[in-house]
Protein backbone atom coordinates (compact mmCIF):
# COMPACT_ATOMS: atom_id res chain seq x y z
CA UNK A 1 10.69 -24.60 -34.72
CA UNK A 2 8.05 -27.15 -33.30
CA UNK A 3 8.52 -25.54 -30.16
CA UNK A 4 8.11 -22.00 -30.99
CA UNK A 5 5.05 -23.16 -32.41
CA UNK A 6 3.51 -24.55 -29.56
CA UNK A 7 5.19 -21.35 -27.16
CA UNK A 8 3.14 -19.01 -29.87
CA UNK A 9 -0.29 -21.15 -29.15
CA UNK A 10 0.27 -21.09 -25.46
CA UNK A 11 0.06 -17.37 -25.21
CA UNK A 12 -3.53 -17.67 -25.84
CA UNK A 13 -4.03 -19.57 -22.23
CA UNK A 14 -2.39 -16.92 -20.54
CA UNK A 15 -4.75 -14.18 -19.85
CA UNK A 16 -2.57 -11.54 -19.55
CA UNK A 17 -2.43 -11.99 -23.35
CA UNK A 18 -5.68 -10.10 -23.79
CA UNK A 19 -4.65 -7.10 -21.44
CA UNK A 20 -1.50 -6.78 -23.44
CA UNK A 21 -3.35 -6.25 -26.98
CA UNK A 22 -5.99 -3.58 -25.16
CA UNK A 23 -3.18 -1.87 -23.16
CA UNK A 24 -1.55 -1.95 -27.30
CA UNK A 25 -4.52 -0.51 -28.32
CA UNK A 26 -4.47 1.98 -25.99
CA UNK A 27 -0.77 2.90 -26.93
CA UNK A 28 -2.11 3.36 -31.11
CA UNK A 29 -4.70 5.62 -30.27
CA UNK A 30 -2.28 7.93 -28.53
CA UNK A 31 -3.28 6.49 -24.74
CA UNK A 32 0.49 5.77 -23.39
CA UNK A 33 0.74 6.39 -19.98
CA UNK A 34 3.42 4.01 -18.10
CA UNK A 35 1.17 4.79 -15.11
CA UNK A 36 -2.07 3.86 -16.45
CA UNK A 37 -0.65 0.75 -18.11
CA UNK A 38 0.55 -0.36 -14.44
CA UNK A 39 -3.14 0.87 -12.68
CA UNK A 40 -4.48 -2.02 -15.70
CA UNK A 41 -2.84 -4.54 -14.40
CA UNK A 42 -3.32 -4.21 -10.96
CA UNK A 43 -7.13 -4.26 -11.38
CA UNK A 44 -7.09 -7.03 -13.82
CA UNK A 45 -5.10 -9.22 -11.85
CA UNK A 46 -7.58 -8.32 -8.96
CA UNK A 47 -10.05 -9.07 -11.34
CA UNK A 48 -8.66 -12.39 -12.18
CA UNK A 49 -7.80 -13.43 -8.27
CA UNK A 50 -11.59 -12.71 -7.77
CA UNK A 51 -13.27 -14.88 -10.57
CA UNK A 52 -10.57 -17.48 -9.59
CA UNK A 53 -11.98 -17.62 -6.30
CA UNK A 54 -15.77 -17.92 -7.41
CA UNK A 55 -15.00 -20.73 -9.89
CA UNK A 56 -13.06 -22.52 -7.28
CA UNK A 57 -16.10 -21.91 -4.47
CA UNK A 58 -18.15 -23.64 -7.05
CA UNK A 59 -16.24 -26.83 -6.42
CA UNK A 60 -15.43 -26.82 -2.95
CA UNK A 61 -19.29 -25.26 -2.09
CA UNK A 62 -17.76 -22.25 0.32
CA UNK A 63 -18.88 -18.76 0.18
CA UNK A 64 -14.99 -17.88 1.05
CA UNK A 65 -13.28 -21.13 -0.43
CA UNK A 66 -9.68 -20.00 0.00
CA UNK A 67 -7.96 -18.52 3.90
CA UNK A 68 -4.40 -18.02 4.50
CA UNK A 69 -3.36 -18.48 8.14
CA UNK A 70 -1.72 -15.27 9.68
CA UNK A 71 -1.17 -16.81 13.33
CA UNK A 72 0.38 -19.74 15.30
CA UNK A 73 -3.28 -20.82 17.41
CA UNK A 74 -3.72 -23.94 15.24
CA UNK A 75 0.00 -25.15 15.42
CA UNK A 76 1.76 -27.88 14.94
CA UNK A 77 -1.10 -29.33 12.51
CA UNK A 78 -1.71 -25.98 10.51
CA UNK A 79 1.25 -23.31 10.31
CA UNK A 80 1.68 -19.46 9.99
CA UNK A 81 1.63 -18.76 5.93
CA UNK A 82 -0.30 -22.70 4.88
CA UNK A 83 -2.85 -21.78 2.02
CA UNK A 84 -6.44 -23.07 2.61
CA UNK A 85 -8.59 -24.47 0.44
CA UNK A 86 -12.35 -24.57 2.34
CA UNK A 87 -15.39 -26.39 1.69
CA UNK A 88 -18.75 -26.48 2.70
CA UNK A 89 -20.01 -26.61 6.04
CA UNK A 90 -21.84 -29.71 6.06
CA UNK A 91 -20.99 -33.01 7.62
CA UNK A 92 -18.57 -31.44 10.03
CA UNK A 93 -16.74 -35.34 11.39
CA UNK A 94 -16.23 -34.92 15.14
CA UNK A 95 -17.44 -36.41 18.33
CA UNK A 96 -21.44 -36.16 18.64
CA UNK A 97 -22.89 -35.44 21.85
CA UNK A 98 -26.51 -35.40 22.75
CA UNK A 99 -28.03 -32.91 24.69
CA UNK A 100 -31.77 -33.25 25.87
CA UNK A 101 -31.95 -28.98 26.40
CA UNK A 102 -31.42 -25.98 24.82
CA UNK A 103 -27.98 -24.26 24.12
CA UNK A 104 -28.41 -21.31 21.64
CA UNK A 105 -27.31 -18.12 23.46
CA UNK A 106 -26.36 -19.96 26.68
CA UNK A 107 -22.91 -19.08 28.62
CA UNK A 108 -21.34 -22.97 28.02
CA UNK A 109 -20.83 -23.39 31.89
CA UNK A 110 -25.05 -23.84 32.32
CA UNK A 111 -24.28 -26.71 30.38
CA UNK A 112 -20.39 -27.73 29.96
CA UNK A 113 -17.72 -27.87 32.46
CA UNK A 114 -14.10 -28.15 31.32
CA UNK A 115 -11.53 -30.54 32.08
CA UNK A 116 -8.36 -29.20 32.48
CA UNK A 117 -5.26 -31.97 32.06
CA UNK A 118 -1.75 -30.56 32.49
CA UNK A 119 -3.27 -26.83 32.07
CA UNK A 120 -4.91 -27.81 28.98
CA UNK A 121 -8.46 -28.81 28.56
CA UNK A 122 -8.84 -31.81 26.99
CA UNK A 123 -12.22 -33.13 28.13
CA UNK A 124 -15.91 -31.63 29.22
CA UNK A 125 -18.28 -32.94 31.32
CA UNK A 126 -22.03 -32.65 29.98
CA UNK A 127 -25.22 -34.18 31.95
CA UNK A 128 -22.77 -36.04 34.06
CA UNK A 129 -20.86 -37.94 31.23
CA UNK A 130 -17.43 -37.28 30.17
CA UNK A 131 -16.56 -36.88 26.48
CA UNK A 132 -12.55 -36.27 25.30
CA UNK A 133 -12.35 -33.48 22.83
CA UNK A 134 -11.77 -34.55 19.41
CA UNK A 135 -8.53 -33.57 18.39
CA UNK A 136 -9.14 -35.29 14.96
CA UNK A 137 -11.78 -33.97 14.14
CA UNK A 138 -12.44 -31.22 11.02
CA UNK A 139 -11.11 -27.50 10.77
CA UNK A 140 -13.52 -25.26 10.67
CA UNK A 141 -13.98 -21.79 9.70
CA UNK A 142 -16.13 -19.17 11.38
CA UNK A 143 -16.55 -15.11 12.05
CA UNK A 144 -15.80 -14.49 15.91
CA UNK A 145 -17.77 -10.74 16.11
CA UNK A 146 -15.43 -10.60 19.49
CA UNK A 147 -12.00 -10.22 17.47
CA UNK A 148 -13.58 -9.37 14.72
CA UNK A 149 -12.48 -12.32 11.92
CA UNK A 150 -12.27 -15.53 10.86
CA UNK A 151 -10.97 -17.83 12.85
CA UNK A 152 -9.89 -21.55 11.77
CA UNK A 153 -9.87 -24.07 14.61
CA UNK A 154 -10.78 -27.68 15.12
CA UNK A 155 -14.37 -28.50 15.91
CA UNK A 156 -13.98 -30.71 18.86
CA UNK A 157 -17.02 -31.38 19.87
CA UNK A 158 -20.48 -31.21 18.13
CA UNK A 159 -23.92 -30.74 20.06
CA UNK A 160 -27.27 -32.08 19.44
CA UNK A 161 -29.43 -29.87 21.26
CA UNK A 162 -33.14 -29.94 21.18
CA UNK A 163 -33.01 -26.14 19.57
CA UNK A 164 -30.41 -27.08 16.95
CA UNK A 165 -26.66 -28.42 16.60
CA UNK A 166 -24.32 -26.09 17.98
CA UNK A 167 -20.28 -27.07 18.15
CA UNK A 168 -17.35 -26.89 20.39
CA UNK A 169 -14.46 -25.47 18.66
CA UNK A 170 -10.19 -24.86 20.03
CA UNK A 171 -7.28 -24.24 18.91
CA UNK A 172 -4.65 -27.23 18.44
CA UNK A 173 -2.01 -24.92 20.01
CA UNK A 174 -1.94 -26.19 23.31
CA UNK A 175 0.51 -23.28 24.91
CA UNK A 176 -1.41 -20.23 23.43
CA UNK A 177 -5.00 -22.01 22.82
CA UNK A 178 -5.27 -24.36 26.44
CA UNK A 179 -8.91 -23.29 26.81
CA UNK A 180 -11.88 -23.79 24.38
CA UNK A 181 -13.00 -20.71 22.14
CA UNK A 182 -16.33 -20.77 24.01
CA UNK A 183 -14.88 -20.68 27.49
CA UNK A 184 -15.17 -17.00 28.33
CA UNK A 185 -14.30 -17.02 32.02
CA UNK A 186 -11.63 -19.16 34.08
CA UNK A 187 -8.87 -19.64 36.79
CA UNK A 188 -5.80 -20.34 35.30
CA UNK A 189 -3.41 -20.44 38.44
CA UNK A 190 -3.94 -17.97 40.64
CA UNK A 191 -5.95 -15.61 38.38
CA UNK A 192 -9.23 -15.12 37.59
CA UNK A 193 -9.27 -14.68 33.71
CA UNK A 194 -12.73 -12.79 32.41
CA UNK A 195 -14.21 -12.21 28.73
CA UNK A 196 -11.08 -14.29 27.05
CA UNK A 197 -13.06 -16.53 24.87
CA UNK A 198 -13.85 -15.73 20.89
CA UNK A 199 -17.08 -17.06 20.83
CA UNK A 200 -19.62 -16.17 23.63
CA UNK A 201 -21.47 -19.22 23.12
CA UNK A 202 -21.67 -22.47 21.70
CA UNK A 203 -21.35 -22.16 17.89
CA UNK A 204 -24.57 -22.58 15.95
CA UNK A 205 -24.06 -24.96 13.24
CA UNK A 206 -25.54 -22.28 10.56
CA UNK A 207 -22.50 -19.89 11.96
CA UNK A 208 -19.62 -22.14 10.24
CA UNK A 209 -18.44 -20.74 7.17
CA UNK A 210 -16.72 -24.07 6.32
CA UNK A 211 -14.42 -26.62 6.97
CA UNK A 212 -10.96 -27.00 5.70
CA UNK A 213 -9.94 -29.69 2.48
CA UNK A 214 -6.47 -29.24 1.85
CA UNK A 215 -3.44 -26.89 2.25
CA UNK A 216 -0.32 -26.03 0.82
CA UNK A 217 2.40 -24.34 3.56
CA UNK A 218 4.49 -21.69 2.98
CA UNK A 219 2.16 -19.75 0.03
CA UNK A 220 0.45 -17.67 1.86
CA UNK A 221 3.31 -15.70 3.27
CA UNK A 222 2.32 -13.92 0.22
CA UNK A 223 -0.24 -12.34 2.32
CA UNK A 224 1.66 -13.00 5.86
CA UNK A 225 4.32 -10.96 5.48
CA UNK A 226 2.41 -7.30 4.75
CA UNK A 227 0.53 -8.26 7.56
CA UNK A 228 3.28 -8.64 9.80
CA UNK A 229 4.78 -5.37 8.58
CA UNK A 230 1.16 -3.94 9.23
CA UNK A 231 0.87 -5.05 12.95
CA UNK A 232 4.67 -4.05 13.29
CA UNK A 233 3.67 -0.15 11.62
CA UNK A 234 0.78 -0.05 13.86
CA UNK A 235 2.53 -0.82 16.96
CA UNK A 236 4.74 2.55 16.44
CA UNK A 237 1.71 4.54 16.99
């Protein structure tokens, strides 16, 4: 009896509680359409998914708090289908390199050169010094206009420059992401590789959409999976 009791106050938590009187509302005044009763709970479920997502920006302090990760560029650390939870942008931990020039809406090689070890770049050389790439450093998230979406990589290097901070960002995936994201032309054996980067510059620091807190793998296969079927139906045609 008790625990009927407390299963009968519960009901008022879950919010589908309130769609289910209206949608019996609906049904009294002659409005019972299986159709429209399924269109009702698509949108407030939508509706739901979106508030959830403001409320939880206002903790974490990102525009786009929550990213699911659709492919294998930031693997073994962060897997196809993990669940992100983002947060703001600001104090981005990586290694801190000062640069006494300007590097907004340079080509990184007036300023960078790349250090390849065992085909994958692990180091650059700027103003003669040599700094490793910081493969502990923060995930970030930003909008590469080249593939056109968000990308989440590691910021592996940030830049002090006398026009602003700009950062360095790759993929921990060292067989499908050797190069850096900035690095738009290369030799890699005995070809010349053009326009392969996803970011034709050094990243400004207002660009990052934010950096990632926590994840959870495996739930967003939710979202994985139609988009595998997607890219699978587009391929026919």
């Amino acid at each position: 009896m008790v625990w009927k009791e407390i299963k009968a106050k519960l009901k008022w938590i879950d919010p589908f509680t309130y769609l289910d009187f209206f949608i019996e509302f609906l049904h009294k005044k002659g409005i019972n359409y299986k159709i429209l009763d399924i269109v009702l709970q698509i949108l407030y479920a939508l509706l739901l998914a979106y508030i959830t997502i403001l409320i939880i920006g206002l903790f974490t302090g990102a525009a786009k708090p929550i990213t699911i990760v659709v492919t294998g560029s930031m693997e073994p650390n962060v897997n196809i289908g993990d669940f992100l939870f983002i947060g703001s942008a600001k104090n981005i931990e990586t290694t801190d390199v000062y640069y006494n020039g300007n590097v907004g809406g340079k080509d990184v090689k007036e300023f960078l050169e790349p250090i390849f070890v065992n085909g994958n770049t692990t180091k650059v050389k700027i103003d003669g010094n040599i700094y490793d790439l910081n493969t502990n450093a923060d995930v970030v998230v930003y909008y590469s206009p080249i593939v056109n979406k968000d990308l989440v990589h590691r910021a592996v290097l940030k830049i002090h420059a006398n026009d602003g901070i700009f950062y360095i960002t790759k993929g921990d995936n060292t067989e499908t992401n050797f190069m850096i994201d900035e690095d738009c032309n290369f030799v890699y054996g005995p070809y010349i590789v053009t326009d392969a980067c996803l970011y034709k510059t050094a990243i400004p620091e207002s660009e990052l959409q934010g950096k990632m807190l926590w994840k959870i793998p495996y739930l967003g296969y939710i979202k994985v999976i139609p988009y595998k079927i997607f890219l699978w139906v587009k391929g026919l045609f």
